[in-house]
Protein backbone atom coordinates (compact mmCIF):
# COMPACT_ATOMS: atom_id res chain seq x y z
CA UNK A 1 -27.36 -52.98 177.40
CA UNK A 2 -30.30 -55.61 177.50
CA UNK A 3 -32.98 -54.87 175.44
CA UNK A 4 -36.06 -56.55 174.19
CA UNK A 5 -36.46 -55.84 170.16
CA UNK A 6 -39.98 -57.83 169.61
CA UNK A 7 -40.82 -55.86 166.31
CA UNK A 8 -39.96 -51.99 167.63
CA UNK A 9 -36.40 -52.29 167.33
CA UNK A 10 -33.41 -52.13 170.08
CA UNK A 11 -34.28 -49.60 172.35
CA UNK A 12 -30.69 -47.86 173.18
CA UNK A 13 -30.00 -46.38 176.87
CA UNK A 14 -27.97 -43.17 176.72
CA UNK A 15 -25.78 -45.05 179.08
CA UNK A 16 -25.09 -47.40 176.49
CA UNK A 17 -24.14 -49.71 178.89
CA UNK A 18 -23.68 -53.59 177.28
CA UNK A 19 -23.47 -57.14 178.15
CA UNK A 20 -21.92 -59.61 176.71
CA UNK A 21 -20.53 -62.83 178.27
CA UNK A 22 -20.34 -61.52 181.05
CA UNK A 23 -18.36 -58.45 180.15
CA UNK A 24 -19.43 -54.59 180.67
CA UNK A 25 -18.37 -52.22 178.19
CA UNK A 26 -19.16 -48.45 177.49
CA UNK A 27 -19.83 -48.11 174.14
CA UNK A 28 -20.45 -44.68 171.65
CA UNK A 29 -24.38 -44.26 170.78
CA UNK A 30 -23.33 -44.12 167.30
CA UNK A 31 -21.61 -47.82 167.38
CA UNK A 32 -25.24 -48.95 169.14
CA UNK A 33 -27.05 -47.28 166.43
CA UNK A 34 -25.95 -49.87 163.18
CA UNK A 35 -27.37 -52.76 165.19
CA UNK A 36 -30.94 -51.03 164.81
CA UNK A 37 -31.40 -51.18 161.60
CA UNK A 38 -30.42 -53.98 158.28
CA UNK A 39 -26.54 -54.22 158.77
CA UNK A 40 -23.29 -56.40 157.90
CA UNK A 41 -21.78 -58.17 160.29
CA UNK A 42 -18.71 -60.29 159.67
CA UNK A 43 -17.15 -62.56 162.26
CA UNK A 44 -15.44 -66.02 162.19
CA UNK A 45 -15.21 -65.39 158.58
CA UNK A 46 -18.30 -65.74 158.04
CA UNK A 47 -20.55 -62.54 156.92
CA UNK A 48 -24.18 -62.01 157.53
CA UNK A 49 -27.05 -59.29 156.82
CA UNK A 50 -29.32 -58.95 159.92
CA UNK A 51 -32.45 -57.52 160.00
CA UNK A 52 -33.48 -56.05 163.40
CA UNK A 53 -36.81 -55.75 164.55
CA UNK A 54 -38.76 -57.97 162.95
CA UNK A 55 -41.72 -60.03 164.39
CA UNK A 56 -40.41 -62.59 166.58
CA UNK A 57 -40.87 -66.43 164.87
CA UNK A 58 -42.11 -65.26 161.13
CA UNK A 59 -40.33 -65.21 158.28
CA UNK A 60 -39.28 -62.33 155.55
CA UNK A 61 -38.60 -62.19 152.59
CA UNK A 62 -35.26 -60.47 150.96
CA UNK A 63 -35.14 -60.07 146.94
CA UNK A 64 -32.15 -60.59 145.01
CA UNK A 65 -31.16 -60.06 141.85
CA UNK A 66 -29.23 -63.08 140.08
CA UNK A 67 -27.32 -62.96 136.61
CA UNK A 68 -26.61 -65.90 134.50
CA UNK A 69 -25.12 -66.32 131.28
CA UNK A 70 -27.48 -68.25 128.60
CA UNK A 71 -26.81 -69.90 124.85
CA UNK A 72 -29.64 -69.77 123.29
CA UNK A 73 -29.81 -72.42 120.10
CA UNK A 74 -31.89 -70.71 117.51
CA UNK A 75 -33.99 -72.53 114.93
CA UNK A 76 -34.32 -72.03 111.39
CA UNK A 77 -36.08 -68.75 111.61
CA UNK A 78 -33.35 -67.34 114.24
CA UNK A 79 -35.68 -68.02 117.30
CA UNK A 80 -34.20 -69.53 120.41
CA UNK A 81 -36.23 -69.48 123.53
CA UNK A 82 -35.75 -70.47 127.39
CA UNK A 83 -38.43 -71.00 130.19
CA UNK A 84 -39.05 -68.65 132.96
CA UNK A 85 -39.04 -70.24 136.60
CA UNK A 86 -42.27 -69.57 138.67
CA UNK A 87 -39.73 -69.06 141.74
CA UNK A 88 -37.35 -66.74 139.68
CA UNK A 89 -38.88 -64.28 137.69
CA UNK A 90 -36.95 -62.57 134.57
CA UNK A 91 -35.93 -58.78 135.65
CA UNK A 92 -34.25 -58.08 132.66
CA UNK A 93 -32.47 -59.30 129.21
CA UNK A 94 -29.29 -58.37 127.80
CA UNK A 95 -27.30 -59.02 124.83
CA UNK A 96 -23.70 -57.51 124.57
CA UNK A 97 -24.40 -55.19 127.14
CA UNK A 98 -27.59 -53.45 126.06
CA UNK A 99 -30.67 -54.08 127.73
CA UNK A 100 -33.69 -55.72 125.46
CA UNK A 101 -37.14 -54.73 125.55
CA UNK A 102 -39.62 -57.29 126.62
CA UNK A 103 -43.15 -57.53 125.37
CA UNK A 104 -45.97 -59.93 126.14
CA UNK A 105 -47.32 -61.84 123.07
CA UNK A 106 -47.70 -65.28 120.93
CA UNK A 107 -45.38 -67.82 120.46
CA UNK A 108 -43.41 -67.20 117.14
CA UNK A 109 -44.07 -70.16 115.15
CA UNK A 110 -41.32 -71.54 112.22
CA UNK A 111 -42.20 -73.99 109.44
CA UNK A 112 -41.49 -75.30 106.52
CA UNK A 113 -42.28 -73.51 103.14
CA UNK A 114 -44.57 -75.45 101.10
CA UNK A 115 -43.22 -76.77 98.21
CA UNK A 116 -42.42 -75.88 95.42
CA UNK A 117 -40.94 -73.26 97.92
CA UNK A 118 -38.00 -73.71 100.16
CA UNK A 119 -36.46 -72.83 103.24
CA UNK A 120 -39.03 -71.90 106.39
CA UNK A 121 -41.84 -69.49 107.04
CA UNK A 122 -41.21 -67.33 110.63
CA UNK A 123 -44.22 -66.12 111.29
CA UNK A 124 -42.77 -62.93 112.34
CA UNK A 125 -40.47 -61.86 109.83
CA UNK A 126 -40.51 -58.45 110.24
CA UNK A 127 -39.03 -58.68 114.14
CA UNK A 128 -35.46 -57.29 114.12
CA UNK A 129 -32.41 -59.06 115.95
CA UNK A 130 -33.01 -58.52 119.72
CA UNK A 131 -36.99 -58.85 119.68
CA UNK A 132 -38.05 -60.49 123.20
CA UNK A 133 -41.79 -61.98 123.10
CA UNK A 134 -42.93 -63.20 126.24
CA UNK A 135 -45.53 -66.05 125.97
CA UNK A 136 -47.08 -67.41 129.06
CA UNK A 137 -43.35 -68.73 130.99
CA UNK A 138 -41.76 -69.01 127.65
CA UNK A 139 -39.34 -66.11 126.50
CA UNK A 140 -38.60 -66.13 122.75
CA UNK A 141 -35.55 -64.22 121.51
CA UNK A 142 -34.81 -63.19 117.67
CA UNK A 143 -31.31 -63.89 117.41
CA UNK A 144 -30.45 -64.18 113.89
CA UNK A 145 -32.17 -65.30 110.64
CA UNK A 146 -31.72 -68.93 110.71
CA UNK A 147 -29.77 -71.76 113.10
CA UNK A 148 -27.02 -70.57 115.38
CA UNK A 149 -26.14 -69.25 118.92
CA UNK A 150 -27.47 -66.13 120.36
CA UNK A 151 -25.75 -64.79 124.33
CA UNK A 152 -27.71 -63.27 126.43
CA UNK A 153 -27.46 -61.99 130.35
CA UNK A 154 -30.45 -62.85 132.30
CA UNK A 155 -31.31 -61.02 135.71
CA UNK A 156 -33.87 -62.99 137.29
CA UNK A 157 -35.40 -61.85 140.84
CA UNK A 158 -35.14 -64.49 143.75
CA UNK A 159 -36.75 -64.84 146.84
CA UNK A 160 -34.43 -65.68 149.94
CA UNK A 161 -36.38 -66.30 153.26
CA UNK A 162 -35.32 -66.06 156.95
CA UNK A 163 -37.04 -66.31 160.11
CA UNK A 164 -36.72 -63.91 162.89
CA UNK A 165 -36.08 -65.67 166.33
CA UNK A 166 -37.80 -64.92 169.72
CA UNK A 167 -36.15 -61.36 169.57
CA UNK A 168 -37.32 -60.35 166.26
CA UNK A 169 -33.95 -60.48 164.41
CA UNK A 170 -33.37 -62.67 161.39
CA UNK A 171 -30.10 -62.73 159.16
CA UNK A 172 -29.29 -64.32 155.72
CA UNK A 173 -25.59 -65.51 155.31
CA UNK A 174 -23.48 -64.04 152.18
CA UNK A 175 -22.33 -66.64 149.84
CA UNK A 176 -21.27 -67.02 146.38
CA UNK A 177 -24.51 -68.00 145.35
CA UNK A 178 -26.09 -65.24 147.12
CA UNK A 179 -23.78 -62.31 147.50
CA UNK A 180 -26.75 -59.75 148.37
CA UNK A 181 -24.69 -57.31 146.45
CA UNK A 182 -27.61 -55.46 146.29
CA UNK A 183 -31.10 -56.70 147.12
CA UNK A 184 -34.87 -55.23 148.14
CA UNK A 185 -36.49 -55.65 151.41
CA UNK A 186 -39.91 -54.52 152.84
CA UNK A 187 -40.35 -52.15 149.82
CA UNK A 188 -36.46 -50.79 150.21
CA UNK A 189 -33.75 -51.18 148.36
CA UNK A 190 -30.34 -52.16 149.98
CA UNK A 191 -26.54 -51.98 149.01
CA UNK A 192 -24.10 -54.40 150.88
CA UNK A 193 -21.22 -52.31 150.20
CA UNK A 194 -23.36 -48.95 151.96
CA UNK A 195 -24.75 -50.68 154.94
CA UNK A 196 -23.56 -50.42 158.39
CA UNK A 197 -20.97 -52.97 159.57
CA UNK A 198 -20.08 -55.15 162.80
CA UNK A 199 -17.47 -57.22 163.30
CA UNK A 200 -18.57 -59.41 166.42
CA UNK A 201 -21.11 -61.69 165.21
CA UNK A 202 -23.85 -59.02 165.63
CA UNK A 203 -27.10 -59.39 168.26
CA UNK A 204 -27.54 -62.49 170.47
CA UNK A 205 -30.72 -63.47 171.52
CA UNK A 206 -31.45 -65.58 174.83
CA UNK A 207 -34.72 -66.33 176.41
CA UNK A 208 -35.51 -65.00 180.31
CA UNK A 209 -38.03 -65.19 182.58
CA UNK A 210 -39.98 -62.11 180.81
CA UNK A 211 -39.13 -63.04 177.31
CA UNK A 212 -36.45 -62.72 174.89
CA UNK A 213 -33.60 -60.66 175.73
CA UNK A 214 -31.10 -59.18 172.40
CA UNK A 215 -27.70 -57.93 173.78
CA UNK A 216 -24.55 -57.14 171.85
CA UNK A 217 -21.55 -58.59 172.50
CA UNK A 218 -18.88 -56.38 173.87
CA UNK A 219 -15.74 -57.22 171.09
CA UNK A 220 -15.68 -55.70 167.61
CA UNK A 221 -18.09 -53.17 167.22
């Protein structure tokens, strides 16, 4: 089957009738059917998400969700603190294994006492162990009562981009940086592990006389 995708998606014959280097093969509607929609496709040992139907030569935009492990060194009033990226916006805080609460606010501020007092004046000294104050790109963390180390998990939300080629199909390689375990596209969200999957290097595009052509190859589906 030869089909042009543009932004519609692959228009399926009944016949079901495809080509692929040269080869002509019968295949079931329902194998046709995962290449319309965001799939997995594995071949050469190399795995892939492809999303179908897009418009031909623009980009989209796939968010994933990415967890790292943080320190945080706490001052003398048990703050710590870490900056939030423009590109990678905090989704979520936890400390052994329970989610924290995040709350726009002011800076907590930590100073000496004046003498003839001693020690340091938080400025919030009534915020329990776990409090997370968001000021401007700066997260503050209550993590204790005075110096140490405070863990925490930090989901933050990143922006992956592809562009779709002439026949509207774009694809973002799986990696151990970006596993797409799960991720969010055009309002949607997605599951690797749930999502249809090809083994045969999914949709090839090549340019004819009328446009660009997507065909699936024969092997693998």
């Amino acid at each position: 089957m030869l089909a042009n995708i543009g932004n519609r998606g692959i228009s399926l014959l009944s016949a079901s009738i495809v080509f692929g280097l040269g080869i002509v093969a019968i295949l079931p509607q329902s194998a046709l059917a995962n290449f319309n929609g965001v799939h997995r496709s594995t071949f050469n040992g190399k795995e892939r998400v492809v999303f179908p139907g897009q418009t031909p030569d623009t980009s989209i935009e796939v968010t994933t969700v990415r967890t790292a492990q943080r320190v945080l060194t706490l001052n003398n009033c048990g703050w710590g603190k870490f900056t939030e990226s423009a590109t990678s916006p905090v989704a979520a805080i936890r400390s052994s294994g329970s989610t924290l609460s995040i709350a726009a606010g002011t800076a907590p501020t930590c100073v000496r006492a004046v003498a003839p007092a001693t020690g340091y004046v938080d400025s919030n000294p009534s915020d329990a162990v776990g409090t997370v104050i968001k000021a401007a790109n700066v997260v503050w963390i209550k993590g204790g009562s005075t110096v140490g180390a405070y863990s925490i998990d930090v989901d933050t939300n990143r922006i992956s981009r592809a562009k779709a080629n002439a026949c509207g199909v774009a694809s973002l390689t799986i990696s151990a940086t970006r596993p797409l375990t799960t991720f969010t596209f055009a309002g949607t969200n997605y599951t690797l592990a749930n999502l249809p999957a090809t083994t045969n290097g999914g949709l090839i595009c090549r340019k004819s006389s009328t446009g660009a052509i997507a065909f699936v190859p024969v092997a693998g589906f």
